[in-house]
N, C-alpha and C. Protein backbone atom coordinates (compact mmCIF):
# COMPACT_ATOMS: atom_id res chain seq x y z
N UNK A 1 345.37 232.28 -176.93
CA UNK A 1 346.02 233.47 -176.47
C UNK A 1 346.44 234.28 -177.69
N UNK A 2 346.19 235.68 -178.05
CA UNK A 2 346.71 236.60 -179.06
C UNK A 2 347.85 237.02 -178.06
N UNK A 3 348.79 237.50 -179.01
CA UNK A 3 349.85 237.66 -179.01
C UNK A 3 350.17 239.19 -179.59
N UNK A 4 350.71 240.44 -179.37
CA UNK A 4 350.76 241.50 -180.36
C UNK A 4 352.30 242.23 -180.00
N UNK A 5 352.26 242.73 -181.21
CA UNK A 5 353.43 244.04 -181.19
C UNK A 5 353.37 245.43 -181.40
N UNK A 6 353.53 245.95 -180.34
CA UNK A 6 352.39 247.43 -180.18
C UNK A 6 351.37 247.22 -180.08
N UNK A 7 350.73 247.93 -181.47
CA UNK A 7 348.77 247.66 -181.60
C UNK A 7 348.48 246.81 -182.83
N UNK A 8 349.50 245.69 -183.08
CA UNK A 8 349.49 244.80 -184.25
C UNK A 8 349.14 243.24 -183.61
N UNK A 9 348.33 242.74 -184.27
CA UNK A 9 348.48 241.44 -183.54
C UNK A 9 349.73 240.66 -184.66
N UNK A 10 350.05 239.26 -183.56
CA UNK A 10 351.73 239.16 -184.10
C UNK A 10 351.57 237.80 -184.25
N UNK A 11 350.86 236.99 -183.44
CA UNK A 11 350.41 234.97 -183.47
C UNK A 11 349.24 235.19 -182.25
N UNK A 12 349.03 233.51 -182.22
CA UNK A 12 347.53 233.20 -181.55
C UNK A 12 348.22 232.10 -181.59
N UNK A 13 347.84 231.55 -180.42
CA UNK A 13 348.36 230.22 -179.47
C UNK A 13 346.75 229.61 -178.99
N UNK A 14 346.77 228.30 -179.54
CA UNK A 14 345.77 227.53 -178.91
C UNK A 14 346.02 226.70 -177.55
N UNK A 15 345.50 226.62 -176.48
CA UNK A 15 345.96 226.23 -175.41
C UNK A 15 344.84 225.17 -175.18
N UNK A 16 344.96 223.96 -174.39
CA UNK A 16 344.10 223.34 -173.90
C UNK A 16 344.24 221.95 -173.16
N UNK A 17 343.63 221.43 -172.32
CA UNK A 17 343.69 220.51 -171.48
C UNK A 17 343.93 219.29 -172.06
N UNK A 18 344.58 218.21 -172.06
CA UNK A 18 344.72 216.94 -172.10
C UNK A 18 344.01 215.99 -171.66
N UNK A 19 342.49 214.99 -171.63
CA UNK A 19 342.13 214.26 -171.24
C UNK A 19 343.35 213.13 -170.67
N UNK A 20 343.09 212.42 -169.53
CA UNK A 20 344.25 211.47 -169.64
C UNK A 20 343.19 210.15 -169.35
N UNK A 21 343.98 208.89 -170.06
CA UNK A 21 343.30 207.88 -170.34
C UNK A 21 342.88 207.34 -168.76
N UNK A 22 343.34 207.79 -167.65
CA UNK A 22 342.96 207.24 -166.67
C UNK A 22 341.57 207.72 -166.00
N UNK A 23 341.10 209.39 -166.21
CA UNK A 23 340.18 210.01 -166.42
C UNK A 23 338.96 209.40 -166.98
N UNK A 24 338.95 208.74 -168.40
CA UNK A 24 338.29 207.66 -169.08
C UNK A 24 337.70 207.10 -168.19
N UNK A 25 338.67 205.75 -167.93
CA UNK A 25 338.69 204.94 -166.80
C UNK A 25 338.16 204.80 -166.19
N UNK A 26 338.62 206.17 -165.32
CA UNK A 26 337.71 206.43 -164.31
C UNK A 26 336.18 206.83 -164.14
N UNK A 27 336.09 207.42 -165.11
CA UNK A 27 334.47 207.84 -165.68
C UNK A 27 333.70 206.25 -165.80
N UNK A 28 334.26 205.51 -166.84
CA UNK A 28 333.73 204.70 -167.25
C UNK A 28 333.29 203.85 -166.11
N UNK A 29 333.96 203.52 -165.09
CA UNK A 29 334.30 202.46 -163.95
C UNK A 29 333.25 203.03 -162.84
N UNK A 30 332.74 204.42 -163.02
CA UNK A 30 332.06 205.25 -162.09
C UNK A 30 329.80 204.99 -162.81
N UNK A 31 330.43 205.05 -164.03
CA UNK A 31 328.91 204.74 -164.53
C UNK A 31 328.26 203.19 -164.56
N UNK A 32 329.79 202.67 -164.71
CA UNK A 32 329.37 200.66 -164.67
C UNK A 32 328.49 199.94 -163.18
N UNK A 33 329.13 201.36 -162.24
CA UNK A 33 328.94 201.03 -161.10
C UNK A 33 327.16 201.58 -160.89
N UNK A 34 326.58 202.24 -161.57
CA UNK A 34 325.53 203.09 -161.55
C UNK A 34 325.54 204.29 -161.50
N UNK A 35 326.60 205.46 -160.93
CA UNK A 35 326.87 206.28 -160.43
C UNK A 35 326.98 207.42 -161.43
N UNK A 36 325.65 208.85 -161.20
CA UNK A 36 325.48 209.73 -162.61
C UNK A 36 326.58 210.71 -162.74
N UNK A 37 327.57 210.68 -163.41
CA UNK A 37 328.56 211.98 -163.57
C UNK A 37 328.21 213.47 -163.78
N UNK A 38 328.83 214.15 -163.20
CA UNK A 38 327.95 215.41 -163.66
C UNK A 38 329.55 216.16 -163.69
N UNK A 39 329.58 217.04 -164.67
CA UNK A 39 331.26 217.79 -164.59
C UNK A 39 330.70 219.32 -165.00
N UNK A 40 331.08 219.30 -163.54
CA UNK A 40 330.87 220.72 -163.15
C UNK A 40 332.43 221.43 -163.32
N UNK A 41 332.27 222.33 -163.98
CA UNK A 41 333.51 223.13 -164.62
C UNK A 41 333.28 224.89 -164.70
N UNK A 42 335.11 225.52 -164.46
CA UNK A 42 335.01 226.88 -165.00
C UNK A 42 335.38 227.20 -166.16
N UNK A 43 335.15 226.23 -166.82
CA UNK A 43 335.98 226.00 -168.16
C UNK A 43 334.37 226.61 -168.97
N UNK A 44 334.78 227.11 -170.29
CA UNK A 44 333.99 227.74 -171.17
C UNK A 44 332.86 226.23 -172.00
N UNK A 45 331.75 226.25 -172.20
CA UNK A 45 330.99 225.58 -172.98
C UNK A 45 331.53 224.75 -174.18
N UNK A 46 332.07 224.85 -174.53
CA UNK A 46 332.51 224.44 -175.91
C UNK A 46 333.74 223.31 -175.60
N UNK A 47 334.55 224.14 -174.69
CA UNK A 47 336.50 223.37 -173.91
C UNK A 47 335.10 221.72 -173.30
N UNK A 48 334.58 222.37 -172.11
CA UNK A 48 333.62 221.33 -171.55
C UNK A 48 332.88 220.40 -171.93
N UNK A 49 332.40 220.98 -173.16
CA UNK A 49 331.68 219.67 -173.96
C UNK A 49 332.48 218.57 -174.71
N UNK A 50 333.51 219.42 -175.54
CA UNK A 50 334.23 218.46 -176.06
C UNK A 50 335.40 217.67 -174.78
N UNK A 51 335.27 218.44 -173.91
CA UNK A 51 336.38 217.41 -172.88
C UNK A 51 335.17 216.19 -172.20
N UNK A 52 334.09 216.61 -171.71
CA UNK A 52 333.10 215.97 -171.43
C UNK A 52 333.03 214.47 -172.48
N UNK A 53 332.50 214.84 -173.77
CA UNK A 53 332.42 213.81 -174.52
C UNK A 53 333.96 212.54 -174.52
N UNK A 54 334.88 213.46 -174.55
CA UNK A 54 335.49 212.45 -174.49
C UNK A 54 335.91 211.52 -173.14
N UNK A 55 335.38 212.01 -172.74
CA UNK A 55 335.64 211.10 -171.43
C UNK A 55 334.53 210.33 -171.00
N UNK A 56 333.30 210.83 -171.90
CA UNK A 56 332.11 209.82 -171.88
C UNK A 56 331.11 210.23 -170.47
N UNK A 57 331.28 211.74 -170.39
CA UNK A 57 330.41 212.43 -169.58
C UNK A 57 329.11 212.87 -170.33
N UNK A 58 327.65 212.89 -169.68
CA UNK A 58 326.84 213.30 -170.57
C UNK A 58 326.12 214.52 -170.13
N UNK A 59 326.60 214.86 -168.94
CA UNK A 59 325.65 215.76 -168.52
C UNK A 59 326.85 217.14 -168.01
N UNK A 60 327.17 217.99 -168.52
CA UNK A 60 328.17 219.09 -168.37
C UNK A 60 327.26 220.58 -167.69
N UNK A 61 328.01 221.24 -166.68
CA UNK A 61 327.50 222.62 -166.45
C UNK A 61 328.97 223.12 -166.44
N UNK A 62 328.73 224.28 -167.40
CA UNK A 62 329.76 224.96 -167.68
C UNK A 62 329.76 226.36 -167.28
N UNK A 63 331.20 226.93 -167.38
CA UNK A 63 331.19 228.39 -166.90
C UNK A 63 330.52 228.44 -165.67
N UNK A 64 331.04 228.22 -164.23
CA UNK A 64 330.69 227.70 -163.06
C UNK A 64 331.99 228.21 -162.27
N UNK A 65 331.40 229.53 -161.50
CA UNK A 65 332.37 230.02 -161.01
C UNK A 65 332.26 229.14 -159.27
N UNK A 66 333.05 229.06 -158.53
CA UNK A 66 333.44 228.27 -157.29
C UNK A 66 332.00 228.43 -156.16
N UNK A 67 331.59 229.49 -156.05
CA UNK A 67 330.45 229.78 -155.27
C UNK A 67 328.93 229.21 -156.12
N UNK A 68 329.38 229.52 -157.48
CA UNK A 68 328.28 228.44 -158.01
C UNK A 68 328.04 227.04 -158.10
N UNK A 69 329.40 226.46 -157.52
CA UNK A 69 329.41 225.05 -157.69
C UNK A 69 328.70 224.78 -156.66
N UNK A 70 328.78 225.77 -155.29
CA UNK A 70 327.74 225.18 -154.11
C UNK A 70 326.74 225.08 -154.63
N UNK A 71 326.03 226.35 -154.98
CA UNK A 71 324.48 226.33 -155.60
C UNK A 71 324.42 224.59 -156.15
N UNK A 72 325.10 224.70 -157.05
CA UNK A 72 324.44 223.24 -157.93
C UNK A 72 324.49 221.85 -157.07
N UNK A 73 325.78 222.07 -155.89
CA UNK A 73 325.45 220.96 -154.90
C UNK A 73 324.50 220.71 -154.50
N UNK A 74 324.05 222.33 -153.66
CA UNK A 74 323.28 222.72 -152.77
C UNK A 74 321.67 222.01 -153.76
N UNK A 75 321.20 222.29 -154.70
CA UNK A 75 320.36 222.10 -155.95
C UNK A 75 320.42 220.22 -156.15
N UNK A 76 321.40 219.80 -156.40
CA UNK A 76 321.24 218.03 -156.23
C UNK A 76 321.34 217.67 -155.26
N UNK A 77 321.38 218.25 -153.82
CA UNK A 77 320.79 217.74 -152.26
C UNK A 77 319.79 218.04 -152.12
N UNK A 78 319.10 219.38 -152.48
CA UNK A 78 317.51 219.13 -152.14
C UNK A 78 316.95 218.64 -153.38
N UNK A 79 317.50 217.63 -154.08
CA UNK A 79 316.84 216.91 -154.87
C UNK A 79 316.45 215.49 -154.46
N UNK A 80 317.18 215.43 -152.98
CA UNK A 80 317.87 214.13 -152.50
C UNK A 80 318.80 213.41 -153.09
N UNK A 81 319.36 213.67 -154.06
CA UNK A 81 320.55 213.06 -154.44
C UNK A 81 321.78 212.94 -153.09
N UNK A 82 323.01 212.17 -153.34
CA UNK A 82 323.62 211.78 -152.49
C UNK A 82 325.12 212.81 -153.25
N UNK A 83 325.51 213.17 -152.76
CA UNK A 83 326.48 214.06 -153.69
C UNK A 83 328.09 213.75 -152.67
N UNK A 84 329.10 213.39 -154.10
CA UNK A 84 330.37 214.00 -153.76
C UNK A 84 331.00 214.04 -155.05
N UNK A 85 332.26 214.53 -154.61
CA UNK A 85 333.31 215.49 -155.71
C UNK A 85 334.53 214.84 -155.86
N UNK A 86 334.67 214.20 -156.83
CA UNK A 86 336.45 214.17 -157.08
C UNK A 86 337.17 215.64 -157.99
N UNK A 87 338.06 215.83 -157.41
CA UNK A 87 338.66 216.92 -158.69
C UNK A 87 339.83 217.47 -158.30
N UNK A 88 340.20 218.73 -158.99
CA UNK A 88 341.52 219.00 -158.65
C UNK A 88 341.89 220.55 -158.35
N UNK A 89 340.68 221.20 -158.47
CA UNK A 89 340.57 222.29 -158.28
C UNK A 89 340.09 222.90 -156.82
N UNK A 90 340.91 224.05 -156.30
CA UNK A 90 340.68 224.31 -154.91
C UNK A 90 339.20 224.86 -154.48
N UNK A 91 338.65 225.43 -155.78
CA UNK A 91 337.28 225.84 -155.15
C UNK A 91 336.05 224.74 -155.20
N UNK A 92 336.94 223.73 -155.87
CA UNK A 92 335.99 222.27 -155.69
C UNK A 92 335.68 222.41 -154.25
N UNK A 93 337.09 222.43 -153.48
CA UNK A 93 337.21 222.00 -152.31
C UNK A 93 336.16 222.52 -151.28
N UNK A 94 336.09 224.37 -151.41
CA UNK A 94 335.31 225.04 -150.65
C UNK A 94 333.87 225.02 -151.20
N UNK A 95 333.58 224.25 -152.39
CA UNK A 95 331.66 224.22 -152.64
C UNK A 95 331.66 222.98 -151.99
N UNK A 96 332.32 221.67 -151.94
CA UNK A 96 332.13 220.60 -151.15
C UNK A 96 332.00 221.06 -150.09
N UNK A 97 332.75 221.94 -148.95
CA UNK A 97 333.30 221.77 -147.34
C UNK A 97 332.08 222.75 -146.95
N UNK A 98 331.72 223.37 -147.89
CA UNK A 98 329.91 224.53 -147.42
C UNK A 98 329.12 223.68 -147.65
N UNK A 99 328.65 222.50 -148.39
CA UNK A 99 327.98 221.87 -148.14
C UNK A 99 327.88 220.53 -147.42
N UNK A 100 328.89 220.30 -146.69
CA UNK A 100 328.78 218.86 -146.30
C UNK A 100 328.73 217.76 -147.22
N UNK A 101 329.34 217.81 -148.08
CA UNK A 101 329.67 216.87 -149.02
C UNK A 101 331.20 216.40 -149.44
N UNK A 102 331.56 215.50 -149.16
CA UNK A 102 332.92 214.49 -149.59
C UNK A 102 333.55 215.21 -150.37
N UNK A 103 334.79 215.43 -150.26
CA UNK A 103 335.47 215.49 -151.24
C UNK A 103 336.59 214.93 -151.64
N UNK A 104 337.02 214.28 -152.59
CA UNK A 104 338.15 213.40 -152.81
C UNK A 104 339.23 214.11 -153.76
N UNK A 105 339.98 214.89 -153.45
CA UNK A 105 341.13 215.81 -154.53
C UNK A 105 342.49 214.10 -154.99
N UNK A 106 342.55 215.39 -156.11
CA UNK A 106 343.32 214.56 -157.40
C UNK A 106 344.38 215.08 -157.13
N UNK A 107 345.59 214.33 -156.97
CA UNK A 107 346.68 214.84 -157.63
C UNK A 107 347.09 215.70 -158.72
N UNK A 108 347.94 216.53 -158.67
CA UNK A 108 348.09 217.39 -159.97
C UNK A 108 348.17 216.49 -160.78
N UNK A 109 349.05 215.61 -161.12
CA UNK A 109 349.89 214.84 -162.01
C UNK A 109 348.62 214.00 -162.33
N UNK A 110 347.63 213.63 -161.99
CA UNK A 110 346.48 212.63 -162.03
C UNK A 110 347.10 211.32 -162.76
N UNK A 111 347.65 210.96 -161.29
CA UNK A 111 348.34 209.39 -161.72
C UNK A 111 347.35 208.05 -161.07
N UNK A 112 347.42 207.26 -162.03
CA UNK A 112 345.96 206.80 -161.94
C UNK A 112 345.73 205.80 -160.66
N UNK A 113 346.66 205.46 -159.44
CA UNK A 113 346.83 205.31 -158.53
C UNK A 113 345.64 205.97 -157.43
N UNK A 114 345.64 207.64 -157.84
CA UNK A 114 345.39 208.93 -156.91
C UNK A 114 344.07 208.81 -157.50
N UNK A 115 343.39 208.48 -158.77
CA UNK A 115 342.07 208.33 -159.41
C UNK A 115 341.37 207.04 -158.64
N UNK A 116 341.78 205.81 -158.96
CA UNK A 116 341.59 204.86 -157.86
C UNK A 116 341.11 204.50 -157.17
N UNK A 117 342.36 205.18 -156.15
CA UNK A 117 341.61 205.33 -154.61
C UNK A 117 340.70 206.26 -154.59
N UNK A 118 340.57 207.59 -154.74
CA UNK A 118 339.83 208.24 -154.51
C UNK A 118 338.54 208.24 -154.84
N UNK A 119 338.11 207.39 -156.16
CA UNK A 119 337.11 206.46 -156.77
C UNK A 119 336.71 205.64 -155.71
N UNK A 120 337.74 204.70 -155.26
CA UNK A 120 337.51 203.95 -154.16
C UNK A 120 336.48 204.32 -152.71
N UNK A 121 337.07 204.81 -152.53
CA UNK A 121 337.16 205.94 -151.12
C UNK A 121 335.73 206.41 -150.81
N UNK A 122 335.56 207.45 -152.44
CA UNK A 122 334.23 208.15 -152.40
C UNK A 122 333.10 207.47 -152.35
N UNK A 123 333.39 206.00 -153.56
CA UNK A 123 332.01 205.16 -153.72
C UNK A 123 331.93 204.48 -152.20
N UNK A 124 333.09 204.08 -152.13
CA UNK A 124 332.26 202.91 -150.70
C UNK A 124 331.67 204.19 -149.20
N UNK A 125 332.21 205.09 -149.43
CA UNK A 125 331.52 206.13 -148.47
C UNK A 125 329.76 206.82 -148.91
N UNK A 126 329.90 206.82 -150.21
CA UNK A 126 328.31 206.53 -150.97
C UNK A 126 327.65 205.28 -151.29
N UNK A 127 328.38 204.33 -150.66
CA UNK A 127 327.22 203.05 -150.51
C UNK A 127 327.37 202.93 -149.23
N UNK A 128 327.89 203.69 -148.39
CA UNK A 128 327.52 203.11 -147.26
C UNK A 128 326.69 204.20 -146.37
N UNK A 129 326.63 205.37 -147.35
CA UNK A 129 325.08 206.46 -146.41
C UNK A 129 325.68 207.54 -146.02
N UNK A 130 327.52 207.11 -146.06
CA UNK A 130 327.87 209.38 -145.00
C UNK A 130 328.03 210.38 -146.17
């Protein structure tokens, strides 16, 4: 964020997301199982990759506005892929609910309880075919 006074700039504030170790976790616990991550984000290329890597994601689409996230659903169902969504964002919610695909929302706080289950939840509903 720039910062100014009048037509002077005055500071610059770096802002940015916190991976949390349960996120990890959860990634990790999602690929052991077989299961391909894909982190679909409106976050800029660069925020995404490096949040991606650290959480041990390999495959990132970035700059992904909410109506595009259907497309890319819509795009790994007629691939036949089996698709659902954990996340925490509301337009997660509406590219899942247009396509008929699961969705499992996060707690704000992403307490690793709410990761979990919803890990839980999603996989045994993707091994079992809905």
């Amino acid at each position: 964020m720039f910062f100014s006074l009048g037509d002077k700039l005055s500071g610059i504030i770096a802002v940015s997301d916190t991976l949390k170790e349960e996120s990890k976790d959860a990634v990790k616990e999602l690929l052991q199982m077989g299961v391909e991550v894909i982190m679909l984000t409106g976050d800029n290329e660069k925020t995404a990759s490096a949040i991606a890597a650290a959480a041990g994601i390999d495959r990132v689409v970035a700059d992904v506005l909410p109506a595009d996230k259907a497309m890319q659903i819509r795009t790994l169902q007629q691939q036949g892929r089996k698709v659902l969504m954990v996340g925490d964002a509301p337009g997660d919610c509406d590219a899942a609910e247009k396509n008929g695909v699961h969705y499992y929302p996060i707690l704000v706080n992403h307490e690793k309880e709410s990761w979990d289950e919803a890990i839980a939840v999603a996989f045994g509903k993707l091994q079992s075919g809905e």
